[in-house]
Protein backbone atom coordinates (compact mmCIF):
# COMPACT_ATOMS: atom_id res chain seq x y z
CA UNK A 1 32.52 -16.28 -19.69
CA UNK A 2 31.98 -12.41 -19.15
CA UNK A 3 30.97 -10.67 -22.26
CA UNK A 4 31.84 -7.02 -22.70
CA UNK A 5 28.98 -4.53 -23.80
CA UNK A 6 29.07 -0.54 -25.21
CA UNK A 7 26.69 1.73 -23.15
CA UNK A 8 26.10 4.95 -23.19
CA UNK A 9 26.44 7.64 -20.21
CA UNK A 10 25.03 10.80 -19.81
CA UNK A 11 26.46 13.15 -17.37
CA UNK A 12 25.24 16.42 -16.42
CA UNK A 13 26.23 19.17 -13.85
CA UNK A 14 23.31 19.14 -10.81
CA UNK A 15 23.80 21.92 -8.06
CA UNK A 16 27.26 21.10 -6.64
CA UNK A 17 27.82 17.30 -8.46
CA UNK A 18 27.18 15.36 -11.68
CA UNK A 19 24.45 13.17 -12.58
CA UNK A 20 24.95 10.10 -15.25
CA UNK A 21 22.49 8.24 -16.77
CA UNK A 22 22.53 4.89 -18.77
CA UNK A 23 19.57 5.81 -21.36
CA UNK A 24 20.01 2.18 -22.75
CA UNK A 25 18.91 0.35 -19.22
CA UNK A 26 17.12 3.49 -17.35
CA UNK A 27 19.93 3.27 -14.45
CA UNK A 28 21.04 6.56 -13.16
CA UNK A 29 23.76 7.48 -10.22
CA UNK A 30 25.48 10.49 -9.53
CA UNK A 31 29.25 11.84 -7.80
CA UNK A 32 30.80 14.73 -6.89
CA UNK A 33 33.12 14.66 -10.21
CA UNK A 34 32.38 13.60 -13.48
CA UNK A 35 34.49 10.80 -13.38
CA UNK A 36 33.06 10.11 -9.99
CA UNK A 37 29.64 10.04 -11.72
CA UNK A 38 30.79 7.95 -14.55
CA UNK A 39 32.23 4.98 -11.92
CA UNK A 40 29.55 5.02 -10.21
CA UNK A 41 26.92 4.60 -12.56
CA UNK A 42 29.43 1.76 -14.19
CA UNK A 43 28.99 0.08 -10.98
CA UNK A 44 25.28 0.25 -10.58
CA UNK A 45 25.03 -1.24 -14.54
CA UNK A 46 27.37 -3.92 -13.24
CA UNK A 47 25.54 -4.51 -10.45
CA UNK A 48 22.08 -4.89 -12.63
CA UNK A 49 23.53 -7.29 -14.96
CA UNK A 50 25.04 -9.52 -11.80
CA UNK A 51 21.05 -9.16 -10.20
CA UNK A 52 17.98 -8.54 -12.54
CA UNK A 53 16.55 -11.71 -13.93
CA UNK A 54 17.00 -12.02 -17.62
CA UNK A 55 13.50 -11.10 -18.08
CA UNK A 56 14.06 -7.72 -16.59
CA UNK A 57 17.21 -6.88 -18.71
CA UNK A 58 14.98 -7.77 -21.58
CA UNK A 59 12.08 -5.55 -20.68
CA UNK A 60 14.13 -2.70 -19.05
CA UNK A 61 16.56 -2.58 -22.32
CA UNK A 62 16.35 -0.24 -25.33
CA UNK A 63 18.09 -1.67 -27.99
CA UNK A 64 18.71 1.07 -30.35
CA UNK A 65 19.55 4.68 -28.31
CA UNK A 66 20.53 7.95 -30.64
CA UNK A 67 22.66 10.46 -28.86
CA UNK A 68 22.14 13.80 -31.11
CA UNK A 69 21.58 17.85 -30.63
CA UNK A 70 19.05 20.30 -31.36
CA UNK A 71 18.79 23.82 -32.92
CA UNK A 72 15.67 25.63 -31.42
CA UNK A 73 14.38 29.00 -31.49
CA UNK A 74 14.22 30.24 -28.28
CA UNK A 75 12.19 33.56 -26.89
């Protein structure tokens, strides 16, 4: 039975596309769009899960991941 599981994804403008990142599994991807960016870093996670040994989920997975923002003084 498939389980469902909360990730986070990063996604930042680069040059002329979008970069994601899962910080929780170190699995990045990229597309033209954001939501481009977003599927296709879903699909790489997917594809993990379906590949890695359960050893390297284990070892590749950060279990607690804090999303925040910073005030800095700049210049």
């Amino acid at each position: 039975m498939k389980q469902v599981q909360q990730l986070t994804a990063i996604i930042e403008r680069e040059g002329d596309g979008y970069v994601s990142l899962c910080p929780e599994l170190d699995i990045a991807s990229q597309g033209e769009t954001i939501e481009g960016a977003r599927q296709n870093l879903q699909e790489a996670v997917e594809l993990f899960f379906e590949t890695a040994a359960p050893s390297e989920i284990e070892r590749r997975r950060h279990s607690e991941v804090f999303v925040t923002r910073l005030e800095v003084e700049v210049g």
